[in-house]
C-alpha atoms as a PDB file:
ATOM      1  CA  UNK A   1       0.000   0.000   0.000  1.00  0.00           C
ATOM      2  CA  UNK A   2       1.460   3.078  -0.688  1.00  0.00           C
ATOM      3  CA  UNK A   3       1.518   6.335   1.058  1.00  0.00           C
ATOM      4  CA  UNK A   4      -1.109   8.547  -0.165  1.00  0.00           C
ATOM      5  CA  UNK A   5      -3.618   5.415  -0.228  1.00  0.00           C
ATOM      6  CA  UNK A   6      -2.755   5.026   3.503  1.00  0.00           C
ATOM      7  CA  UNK A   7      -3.266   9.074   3.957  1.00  0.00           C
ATOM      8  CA  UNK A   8      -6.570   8.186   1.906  1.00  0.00           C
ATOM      9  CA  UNK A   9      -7.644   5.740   4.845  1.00  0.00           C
ATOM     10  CA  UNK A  10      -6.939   8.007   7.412  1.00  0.00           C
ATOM     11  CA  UNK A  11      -8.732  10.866   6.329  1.00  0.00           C
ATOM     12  CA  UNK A  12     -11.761   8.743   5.131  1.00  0.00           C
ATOM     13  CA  UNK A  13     -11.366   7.804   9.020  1.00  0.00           C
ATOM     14  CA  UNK A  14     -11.037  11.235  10.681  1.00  0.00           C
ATOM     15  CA  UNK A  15     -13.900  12.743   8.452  1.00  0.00           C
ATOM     16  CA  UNK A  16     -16.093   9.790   9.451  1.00  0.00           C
ATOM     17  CA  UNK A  17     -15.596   9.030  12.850  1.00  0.00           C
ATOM     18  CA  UNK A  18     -18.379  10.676  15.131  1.00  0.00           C
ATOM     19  CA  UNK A  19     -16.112  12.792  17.393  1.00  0.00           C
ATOM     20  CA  UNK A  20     -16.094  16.405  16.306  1.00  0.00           C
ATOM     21  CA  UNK A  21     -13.265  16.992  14.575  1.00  0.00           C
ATOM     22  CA  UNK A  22     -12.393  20.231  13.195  1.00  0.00           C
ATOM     23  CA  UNK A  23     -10.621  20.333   9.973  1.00  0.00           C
ATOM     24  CA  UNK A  24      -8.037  22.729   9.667  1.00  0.00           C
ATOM     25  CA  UNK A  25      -6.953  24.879   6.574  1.00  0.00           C
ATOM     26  CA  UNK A  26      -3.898  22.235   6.056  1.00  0.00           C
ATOM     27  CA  UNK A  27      -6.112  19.435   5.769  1.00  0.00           C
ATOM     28  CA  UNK A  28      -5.282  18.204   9.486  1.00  0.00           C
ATOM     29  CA  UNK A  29      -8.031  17.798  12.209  1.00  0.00           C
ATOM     30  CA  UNK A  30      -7.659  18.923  16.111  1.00  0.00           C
ATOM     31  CA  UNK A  31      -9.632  18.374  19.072  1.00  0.00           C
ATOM     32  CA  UNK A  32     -10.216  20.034  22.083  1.00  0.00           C
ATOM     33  CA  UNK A  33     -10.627  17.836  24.900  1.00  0.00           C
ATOM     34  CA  UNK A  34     -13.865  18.261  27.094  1.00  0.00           C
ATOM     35  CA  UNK A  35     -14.087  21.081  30.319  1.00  0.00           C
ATOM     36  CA  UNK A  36     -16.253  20.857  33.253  1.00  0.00           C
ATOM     37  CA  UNK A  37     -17.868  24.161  34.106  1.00  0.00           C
ATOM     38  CA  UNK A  38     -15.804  24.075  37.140  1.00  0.00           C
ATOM     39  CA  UNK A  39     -12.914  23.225  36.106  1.00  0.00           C
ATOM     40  CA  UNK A  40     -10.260  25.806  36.683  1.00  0.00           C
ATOM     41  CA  UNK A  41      -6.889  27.169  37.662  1.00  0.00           C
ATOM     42  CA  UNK A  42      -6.098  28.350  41.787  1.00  0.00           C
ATOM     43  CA  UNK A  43      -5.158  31.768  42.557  1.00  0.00           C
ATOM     44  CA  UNK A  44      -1.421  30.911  42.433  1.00  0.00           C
ATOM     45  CA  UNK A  45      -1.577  29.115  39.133  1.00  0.00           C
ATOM     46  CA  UNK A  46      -2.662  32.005  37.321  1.00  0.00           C
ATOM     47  CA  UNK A  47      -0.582  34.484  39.114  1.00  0.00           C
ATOM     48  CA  UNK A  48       2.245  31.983  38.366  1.00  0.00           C
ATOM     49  CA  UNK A  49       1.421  31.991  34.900  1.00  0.00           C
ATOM     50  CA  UNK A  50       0.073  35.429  34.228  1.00  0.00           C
ATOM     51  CA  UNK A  51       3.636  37.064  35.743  1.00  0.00           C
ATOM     52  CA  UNK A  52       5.918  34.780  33.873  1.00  0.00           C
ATOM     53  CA  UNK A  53       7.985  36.010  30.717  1.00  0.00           C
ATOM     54  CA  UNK A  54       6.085  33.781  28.439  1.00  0.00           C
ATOM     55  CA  UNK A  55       2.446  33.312  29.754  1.00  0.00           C
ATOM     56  CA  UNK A  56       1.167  31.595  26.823  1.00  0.00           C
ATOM     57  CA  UNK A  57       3.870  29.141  27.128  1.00  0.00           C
ATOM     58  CA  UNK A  58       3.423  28.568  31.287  1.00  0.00           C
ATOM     59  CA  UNK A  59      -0.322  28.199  30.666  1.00  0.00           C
ATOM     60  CA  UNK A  60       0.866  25.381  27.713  1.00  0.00           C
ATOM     61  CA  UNK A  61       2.720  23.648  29.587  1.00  0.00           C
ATOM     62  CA  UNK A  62       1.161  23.388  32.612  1.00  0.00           C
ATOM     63  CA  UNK A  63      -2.142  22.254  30.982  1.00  0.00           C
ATOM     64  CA  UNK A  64      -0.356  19.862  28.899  1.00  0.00           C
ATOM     65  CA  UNK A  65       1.072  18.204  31.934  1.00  0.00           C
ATOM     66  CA  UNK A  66      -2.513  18.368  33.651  1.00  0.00           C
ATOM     67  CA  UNK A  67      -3.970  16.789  30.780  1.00  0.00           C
ATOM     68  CA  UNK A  68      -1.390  14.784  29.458  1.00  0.00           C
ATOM     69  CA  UNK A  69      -3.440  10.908  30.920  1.00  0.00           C
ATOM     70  CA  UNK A  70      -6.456  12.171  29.474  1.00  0.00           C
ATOM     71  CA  UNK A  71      -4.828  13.000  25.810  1.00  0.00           C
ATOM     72  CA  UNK A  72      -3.878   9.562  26.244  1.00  0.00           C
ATOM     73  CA  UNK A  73      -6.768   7.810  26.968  1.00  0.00           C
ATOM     74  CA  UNK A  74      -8.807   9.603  24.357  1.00  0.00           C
ATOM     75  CA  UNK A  75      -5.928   8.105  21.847  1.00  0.00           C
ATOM     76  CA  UNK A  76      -6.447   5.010  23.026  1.00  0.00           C
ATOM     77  CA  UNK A  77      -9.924   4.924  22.160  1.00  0.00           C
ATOM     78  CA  UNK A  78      -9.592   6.349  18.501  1.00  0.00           C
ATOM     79  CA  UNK A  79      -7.041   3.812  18.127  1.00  0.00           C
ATOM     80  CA  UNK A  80     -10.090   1.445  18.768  1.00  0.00           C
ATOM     81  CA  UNK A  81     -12.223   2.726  16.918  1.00  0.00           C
ATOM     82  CA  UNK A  82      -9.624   2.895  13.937  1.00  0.00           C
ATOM     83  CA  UNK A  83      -9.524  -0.777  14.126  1.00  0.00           C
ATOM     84  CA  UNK A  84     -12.990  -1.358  14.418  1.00  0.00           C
ATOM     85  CA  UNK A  85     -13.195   1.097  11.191  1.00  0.00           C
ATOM     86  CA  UNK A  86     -10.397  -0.778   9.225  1.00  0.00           C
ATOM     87  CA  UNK A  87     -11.695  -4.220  10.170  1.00  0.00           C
ATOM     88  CA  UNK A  88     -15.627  -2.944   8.531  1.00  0.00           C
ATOM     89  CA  UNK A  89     -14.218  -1.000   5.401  1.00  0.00           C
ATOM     90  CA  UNK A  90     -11.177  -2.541   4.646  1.00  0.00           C
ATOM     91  CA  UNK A  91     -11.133  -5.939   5.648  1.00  0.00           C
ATOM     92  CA  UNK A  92      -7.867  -7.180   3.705  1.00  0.00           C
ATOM     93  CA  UNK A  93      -5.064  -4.776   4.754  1.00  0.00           C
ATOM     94  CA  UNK A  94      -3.354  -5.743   7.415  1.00  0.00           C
ATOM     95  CA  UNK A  95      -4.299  -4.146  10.716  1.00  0.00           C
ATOM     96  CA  UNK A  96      -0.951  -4.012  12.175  1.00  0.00           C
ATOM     97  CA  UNK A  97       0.661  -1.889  10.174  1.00  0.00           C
ATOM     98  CA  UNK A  98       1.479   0.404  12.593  1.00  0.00           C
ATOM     99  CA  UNK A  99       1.979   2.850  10.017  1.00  0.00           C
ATOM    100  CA  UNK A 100      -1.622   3.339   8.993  1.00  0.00           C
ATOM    101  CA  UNK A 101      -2.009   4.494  12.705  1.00  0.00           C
ATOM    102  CA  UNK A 102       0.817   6.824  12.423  1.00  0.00           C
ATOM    103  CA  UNK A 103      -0.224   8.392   9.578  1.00  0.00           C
ATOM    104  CA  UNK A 104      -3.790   8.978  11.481  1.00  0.00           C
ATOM    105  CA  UNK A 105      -1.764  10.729  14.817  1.00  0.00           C
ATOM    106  CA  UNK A 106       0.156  13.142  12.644  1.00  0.00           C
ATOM    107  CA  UNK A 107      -3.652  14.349  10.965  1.00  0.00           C
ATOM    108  CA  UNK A 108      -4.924  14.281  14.194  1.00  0.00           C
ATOM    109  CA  UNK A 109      -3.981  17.160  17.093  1.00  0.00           C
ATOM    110  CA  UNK A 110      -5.903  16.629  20.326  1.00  0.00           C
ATOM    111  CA  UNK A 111      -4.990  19.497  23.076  1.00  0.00           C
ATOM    112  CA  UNK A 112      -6.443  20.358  26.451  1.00  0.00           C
ATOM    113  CA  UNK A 113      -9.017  22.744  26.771  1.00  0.00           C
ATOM    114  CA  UNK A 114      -6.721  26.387  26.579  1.00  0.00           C
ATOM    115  CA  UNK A 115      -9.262  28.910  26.082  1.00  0.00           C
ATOM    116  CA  UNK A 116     -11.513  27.135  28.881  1.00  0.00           C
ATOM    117  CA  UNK A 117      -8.680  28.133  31.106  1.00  0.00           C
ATOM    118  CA  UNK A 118      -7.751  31.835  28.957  1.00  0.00           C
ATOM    119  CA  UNK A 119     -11.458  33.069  29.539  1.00  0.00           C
ATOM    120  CA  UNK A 120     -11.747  31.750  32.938  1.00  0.00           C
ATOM    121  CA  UNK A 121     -12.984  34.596  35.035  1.00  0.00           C
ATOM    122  CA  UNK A 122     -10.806  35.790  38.464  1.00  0.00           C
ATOM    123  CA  UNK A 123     -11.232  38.820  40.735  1.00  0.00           C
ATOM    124  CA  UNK A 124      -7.870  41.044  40.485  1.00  0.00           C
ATOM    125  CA  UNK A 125      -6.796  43.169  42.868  1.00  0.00           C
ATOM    126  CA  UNK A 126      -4.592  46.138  40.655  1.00  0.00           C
ATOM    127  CA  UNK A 127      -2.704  47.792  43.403  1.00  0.00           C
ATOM    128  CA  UNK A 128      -1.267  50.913  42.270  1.00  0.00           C
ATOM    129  CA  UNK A 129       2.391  52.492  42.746  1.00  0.00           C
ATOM    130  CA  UNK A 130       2.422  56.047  42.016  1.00  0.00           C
ATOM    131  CA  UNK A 131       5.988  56.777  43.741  1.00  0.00           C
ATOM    132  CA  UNK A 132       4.486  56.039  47.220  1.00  0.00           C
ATOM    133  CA  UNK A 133       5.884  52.439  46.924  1.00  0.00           C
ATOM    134  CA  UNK A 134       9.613  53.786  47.557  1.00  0.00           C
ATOM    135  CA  UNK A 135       8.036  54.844  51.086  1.00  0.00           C
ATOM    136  CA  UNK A 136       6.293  51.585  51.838  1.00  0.00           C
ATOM    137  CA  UNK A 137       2.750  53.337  51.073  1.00  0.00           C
ATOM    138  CA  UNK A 138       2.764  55.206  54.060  1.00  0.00           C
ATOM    139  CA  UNK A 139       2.132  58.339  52.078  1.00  0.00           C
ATOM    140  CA  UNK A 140      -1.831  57.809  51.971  1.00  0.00           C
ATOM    141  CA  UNK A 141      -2.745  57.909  55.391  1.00  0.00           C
ATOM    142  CA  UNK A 142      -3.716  61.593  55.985  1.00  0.00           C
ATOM    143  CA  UNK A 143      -6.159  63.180  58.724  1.00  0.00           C
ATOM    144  CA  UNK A 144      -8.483  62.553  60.041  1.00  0.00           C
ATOM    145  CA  UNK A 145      -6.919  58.814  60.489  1.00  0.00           C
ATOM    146  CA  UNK A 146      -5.808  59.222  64.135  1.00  0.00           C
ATOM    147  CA  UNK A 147      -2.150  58.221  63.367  1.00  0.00           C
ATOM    148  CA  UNK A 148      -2.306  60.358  60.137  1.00  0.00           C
ATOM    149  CA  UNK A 149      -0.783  63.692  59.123  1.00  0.00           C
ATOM    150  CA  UNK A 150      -1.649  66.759  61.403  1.00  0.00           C
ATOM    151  CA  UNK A 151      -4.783  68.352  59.851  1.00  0.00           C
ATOM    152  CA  UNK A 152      -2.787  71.582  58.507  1.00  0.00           C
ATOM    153  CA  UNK A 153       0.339  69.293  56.824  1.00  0.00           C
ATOM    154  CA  UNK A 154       0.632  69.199  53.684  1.00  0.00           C
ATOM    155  CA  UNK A 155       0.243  66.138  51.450  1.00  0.00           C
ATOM    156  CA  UNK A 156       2.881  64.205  49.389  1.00  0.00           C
ATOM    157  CA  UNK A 157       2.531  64.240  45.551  1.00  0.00           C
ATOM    158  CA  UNK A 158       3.808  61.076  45.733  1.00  0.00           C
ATOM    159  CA  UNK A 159       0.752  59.496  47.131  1.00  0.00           C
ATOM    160  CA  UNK A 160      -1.925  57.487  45.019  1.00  0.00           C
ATOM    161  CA  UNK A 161      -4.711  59.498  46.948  1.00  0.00           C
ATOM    162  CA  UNK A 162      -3.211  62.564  45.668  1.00  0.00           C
ATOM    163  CA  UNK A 163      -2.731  61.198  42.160  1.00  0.00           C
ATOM    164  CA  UNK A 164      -6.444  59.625  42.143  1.00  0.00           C
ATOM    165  CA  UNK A 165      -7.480  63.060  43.219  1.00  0.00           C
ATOM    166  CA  UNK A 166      -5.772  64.570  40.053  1.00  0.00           C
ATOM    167  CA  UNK A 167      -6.756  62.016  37.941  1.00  0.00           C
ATOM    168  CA  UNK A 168     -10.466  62.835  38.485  1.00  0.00           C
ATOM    169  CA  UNK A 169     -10.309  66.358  37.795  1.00  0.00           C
ATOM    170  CA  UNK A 170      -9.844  68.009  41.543  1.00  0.00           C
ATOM    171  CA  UNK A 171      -6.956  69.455  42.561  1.00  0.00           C
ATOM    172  CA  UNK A 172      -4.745  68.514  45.631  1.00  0.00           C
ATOM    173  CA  UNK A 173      -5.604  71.837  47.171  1.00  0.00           C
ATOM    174  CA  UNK A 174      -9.431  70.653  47.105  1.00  0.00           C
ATOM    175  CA  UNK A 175      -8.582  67.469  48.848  1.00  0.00           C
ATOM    176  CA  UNK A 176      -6.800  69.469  51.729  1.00  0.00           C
ATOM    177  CA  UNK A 177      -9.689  71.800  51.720  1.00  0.00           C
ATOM    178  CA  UNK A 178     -11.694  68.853  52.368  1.00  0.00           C
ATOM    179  CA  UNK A 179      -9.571  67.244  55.444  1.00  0.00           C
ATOM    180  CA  UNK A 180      -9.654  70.802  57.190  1.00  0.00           C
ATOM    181  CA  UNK A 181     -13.251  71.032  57.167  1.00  0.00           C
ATOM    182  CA  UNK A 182     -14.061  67.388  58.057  1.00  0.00           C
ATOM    183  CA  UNK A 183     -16.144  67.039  54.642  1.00  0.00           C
ATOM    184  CA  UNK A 184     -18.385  69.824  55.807  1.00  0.00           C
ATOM    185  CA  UNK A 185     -20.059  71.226  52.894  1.00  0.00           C
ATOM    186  CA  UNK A 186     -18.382  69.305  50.284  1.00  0.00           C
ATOM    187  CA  UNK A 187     -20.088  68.759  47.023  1.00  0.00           C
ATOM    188  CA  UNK A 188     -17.906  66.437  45.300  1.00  0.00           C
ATOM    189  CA  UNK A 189     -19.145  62.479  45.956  1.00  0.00           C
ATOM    190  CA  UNK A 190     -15.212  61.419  45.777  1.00  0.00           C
ATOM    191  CA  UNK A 191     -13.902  63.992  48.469  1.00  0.00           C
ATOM    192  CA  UNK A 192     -16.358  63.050  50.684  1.00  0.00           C
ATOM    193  CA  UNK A 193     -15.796  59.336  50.142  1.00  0.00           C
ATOM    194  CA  UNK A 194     -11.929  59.777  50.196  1.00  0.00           C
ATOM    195  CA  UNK A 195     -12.540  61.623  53.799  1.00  0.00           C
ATOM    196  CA  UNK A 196     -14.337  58.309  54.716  1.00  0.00           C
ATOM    197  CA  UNK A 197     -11.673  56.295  53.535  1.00  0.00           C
ATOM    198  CA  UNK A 198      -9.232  57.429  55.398  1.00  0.00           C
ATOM    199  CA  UNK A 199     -11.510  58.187  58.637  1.00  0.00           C
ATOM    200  CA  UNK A 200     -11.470  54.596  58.444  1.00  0.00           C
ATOM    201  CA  UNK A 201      -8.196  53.349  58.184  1.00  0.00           C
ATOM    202  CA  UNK A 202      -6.408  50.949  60.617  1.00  0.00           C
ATOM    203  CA  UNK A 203      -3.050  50.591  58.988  1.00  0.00           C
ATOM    204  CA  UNK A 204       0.176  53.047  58.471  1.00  0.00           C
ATOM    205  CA  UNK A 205       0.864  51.399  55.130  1.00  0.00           C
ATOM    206  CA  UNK A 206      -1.786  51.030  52.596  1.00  0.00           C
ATOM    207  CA  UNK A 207      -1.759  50.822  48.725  1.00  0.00           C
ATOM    208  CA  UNK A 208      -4.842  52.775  46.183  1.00  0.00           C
ATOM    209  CA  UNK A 209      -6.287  49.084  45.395  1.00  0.00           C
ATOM    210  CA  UNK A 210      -8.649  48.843  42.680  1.00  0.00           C
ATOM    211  CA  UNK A 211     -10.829  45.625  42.610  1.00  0.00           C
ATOM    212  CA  UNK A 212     -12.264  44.145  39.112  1.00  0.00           C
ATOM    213  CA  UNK A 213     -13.613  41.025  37.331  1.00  0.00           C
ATOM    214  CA  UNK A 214     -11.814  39.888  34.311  1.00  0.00           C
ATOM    215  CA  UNK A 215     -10.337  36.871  32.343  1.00  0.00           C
ATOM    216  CA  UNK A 216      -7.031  35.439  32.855  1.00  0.00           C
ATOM    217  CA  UNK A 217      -6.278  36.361  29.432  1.00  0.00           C
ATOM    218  CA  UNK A 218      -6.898  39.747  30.405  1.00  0.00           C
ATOM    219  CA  UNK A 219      -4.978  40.352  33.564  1.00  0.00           C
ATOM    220  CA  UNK A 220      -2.140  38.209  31.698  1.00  0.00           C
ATOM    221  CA  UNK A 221      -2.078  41.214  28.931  1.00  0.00           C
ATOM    222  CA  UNK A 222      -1.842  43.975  31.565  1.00  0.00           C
ATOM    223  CA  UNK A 223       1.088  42.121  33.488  1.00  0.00           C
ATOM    224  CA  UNK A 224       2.356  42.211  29.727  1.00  0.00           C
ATOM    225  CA  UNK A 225       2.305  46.004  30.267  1.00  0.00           C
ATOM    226  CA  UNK A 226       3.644  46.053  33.470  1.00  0.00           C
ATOM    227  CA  UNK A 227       6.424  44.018  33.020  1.00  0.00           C
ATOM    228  CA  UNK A 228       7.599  46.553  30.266  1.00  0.00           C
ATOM    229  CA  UNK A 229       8.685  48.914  33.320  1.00  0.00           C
ATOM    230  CA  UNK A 230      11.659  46.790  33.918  1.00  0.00           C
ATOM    231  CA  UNK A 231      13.276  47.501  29.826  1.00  0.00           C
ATOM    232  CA  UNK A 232      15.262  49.987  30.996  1.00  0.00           C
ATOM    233  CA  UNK A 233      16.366  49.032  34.422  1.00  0.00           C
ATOM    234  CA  UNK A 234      14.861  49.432  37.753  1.00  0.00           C
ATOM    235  CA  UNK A 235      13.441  52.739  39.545  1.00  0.00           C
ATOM    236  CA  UNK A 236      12.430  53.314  42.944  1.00  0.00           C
ATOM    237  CA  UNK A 237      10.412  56.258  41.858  1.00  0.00           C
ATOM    238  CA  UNK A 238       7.573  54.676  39.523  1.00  0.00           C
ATOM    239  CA  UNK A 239       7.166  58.174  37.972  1.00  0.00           C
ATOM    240  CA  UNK A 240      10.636  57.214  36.229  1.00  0.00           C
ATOM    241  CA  UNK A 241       9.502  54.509  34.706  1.00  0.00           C
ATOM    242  CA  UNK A 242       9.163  54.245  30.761  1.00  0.00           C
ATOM    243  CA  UNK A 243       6.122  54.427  29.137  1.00  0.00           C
ATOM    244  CA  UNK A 244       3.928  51.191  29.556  1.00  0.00           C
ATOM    245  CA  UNK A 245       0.542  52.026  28.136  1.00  0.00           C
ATOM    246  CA  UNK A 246      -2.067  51.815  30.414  1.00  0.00           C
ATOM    247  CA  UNK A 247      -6.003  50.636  30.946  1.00  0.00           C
ATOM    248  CA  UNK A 248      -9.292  52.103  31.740  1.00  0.00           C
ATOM    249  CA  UNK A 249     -11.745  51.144  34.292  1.00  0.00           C
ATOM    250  CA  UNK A 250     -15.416  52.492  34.721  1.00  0.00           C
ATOM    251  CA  UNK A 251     -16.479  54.572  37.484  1.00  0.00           C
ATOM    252  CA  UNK A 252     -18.420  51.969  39.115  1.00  0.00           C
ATOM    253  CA  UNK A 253     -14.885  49.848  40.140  1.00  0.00           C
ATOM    254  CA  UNK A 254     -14.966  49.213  43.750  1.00  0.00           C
ATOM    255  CA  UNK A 255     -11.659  50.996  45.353  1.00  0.00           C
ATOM    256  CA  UNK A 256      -9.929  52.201  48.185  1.00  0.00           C
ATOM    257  CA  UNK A 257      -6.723  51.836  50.413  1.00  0.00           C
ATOM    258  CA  UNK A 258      -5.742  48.441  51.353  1.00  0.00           C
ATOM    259  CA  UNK A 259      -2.645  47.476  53.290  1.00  0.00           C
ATOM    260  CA  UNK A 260      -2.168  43.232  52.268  1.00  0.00           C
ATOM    261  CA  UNK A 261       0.901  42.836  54.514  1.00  0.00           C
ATOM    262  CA  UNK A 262      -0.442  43.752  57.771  1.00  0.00           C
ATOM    263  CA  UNK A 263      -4.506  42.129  56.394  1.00  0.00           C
ATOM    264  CA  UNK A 264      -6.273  45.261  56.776  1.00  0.00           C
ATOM    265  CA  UNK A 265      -7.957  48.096  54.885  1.00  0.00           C
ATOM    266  CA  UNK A 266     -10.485  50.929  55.447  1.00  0.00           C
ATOM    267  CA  UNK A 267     -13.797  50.612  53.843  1.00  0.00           C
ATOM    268  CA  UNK A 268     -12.968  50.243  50.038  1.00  0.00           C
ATOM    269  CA  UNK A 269     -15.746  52.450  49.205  1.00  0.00           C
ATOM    270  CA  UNK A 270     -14.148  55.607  47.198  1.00  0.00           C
ATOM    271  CA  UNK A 271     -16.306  57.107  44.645  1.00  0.00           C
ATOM    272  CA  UNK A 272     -14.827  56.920  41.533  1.00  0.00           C
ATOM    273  CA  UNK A 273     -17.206  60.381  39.334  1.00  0.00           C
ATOM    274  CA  UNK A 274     -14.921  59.388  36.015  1.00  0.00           C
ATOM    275  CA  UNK A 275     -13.575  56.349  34.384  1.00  0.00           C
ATOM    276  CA  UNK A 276     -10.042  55.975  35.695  1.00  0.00           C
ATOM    277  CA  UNK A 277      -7.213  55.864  33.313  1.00  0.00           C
ATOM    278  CA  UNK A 278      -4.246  54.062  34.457  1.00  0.00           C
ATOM    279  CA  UNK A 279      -0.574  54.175  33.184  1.00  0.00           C
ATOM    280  CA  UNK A 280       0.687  50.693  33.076  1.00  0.00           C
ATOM    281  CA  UNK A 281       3.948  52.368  34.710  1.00  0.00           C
ATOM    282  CA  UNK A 282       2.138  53.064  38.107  1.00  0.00           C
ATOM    283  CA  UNK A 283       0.662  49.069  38.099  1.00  0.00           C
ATOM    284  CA  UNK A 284       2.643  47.634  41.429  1.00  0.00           C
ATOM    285  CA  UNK A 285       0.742  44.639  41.040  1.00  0.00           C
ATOM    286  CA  UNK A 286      -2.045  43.076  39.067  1.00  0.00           C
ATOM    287  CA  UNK A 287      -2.597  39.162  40.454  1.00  0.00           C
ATOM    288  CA  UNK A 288      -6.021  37.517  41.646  1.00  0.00           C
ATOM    289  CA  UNK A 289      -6.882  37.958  44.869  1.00  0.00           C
ATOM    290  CA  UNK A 290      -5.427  35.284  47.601  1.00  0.00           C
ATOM    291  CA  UNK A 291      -2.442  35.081  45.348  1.00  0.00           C
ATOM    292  CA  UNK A 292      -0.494  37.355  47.130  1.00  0.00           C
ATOM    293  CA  UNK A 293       1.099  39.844  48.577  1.00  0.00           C
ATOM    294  CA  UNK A 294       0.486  38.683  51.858  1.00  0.00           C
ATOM    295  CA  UNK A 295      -2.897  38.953  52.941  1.00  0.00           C
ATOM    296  CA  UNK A 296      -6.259  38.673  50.420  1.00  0.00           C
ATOM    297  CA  UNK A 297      -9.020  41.213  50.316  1.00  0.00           C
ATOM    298  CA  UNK A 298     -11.755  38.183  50.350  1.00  0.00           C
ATOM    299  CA  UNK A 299     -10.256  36.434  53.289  1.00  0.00           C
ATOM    300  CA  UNK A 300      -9.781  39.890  55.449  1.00  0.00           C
ATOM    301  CA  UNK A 301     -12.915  40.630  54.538  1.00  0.00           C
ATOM    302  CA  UNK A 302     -14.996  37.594  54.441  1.00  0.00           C
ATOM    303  CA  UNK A 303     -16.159  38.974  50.643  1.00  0.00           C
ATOM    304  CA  UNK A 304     -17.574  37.097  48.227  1.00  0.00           C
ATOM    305  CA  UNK A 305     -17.047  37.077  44.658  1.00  0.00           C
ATOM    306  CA  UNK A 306     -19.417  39.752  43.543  1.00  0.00           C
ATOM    307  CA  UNK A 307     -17.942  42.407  45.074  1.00  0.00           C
ATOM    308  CA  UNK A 308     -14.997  42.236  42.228  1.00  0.00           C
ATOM    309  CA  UNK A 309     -16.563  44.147  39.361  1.00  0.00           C
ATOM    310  CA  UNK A 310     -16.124  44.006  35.336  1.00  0.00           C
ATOM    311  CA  UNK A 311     -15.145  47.217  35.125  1.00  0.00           C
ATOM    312  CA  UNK A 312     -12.383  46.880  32.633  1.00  0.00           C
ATOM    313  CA  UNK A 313     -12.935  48.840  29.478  1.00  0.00           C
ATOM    314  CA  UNK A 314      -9.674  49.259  27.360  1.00  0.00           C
ATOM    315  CA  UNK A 315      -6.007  47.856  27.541  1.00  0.00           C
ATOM    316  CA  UNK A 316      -3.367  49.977  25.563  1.00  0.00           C
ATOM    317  CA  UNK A 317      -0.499  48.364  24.845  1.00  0.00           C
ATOM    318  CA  UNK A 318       2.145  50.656  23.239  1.00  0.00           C
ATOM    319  CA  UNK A 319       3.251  49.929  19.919  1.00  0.00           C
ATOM    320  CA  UNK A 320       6.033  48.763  18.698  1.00  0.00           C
ATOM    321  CA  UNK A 321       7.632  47.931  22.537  1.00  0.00           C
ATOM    322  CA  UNK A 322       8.682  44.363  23.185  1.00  0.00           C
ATOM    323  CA  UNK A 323       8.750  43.462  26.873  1.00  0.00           C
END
């Protein structure tokens, strides 16, 4: 037999057998193997794979080791039903030629489930660094938290309150305005929740933590972004840092100052009036929550999943930068 009549067989095979092949433009066939609705990755797999240089590659090959008995088994059964086939349609070749099943593996690509595991949804905490990191974030706790700045000190521009404050369209002058006056008379829905927030603050050191709903492909393009501050060496000051793109959340993303060493956090309830644009450059950390730093929002908290919000509207990735 020679070998286009035994690529004959096993496409006359893989066309006819009832699993659902797909055919592919180069005349192979793949499956996707089968995913519960539960089925998914922890916390620390997809922080391990979502932070790594290559994240398609980490997500490859850990599925492929996951899966690896049950790409087997599911061979073992075509091969069966290959035999069965050969043994109804063609009756006189011989059957153990292991080369007619050779020829049916290399048309044949069966792979775990990837984008089951790409689209799986995971609540991110994005914990922001806006040159308050080089201070171990103890540049957002301002009056009237007892152990916070007198209430006629100035504030740091370093701080993420300040730059939040900015970012929305106040300036820092407002904000101080605000402290003095104990939110007495103030107008604006995110000074008066900001003058809540830190009212209600327990810890010295606390990070501007923004808390959204999104899919591990997602979070594993922003950690793209923010691995792109380390091209040109190091900087304590994030402001330094190059040019990273950055993303844009909705108003309605739950926020606030959270402090995940020491497992505390005021009330997480700062009113966002805009949608918040981000630089990538001021991203400390982007990784689901209970997979570190330290202490998780849902565990200090006793939250549940709802309270993470799909909030993310854009991801701008800067063109022509390789990380």
């Amino acid at each position: 037999m020679t070998l286009e009549e035994k690529k004959k067989i096993a496409t006359e095979f893989l066309e006819d057998y009832t699993y659902p092949f797909q055919r592919n433009a180069d005349g192979t066939y793949s499956f996707e193997l089968y995913a519960n609705y539960d089925d998914c990755l922890s916390e620390k797999q997809i922080a391990t794979i979502v932070e790594s240089d290559d994240p398609e590659m980490a997500m490859y090959e850990l599925l492929d080791e996951a899966y690896m008995e049950a790409v087997w088994y599911e061979e073992d059964n075509i091969r069966s039903a290959f035999q069965t086939y050969m043994f109804d349609h063609y009756p006189d070749v011989d059957i153990e030629d292991g080369s007619l099943w050779e020829i049916v593996r290399d048309y044949l690509l069966i792979s775990p489930p990837y984008d089951h595991y790409w689209n799986q949804d995971v609540c991110v905490d994005i914990m922001l660094d806006t040159g308050d990191g080089n201070y171990d974030f103890v540049l957002n706790p301002h009056y009237p938290c007892y152990y916070g700045n007198e209430q006629n000190q100035t504030i740091d521009d370093l701080s993420s309150i300040v730059w939040l404050v900015k970012q929305q369209g106040y300036k820092k002058s407002r904000l101080l305005n605000t402290f003095k006056r104990d939110a007495e008379g103030e107008s604006s829905p995110l000074l008066k929740s900001i003058y809540v927030e830190e009212a209600n603050l327990p810890s010295h050191m606390a990070t501007l933590t923004f808390m959204v709903r999104m899919t591990v492909r997602q979070l594993a393009e922003i950690n793209k972004l923010v691995r792109l501050q380390d091209r040109n060496g190091h900087f304590y000051d994030a402001r330094k840092n190059p040019y990273c793109g950055y993303i844009v959340l909705d108003k309605s993303t739950p926020c606030g100052l959270y402090d995940p060493w020491c497992g505390g956090g005021s009330v997480l309830d700062i009113q966002l009036e805009h949608d918040v644009r981000i630089p990538a450059k001021f991203i400390w950390r982007a990784v689901p929550d209970g997979a570190g730093p330290g202490y998780s929002i849902g565990s200090v908290y006793g939250m549940c999943e709802s309270v993470w919000q799909d909030t993310l509207k854009k991801i701008h990735e800067p063109k022509g930068v390789v990380a």
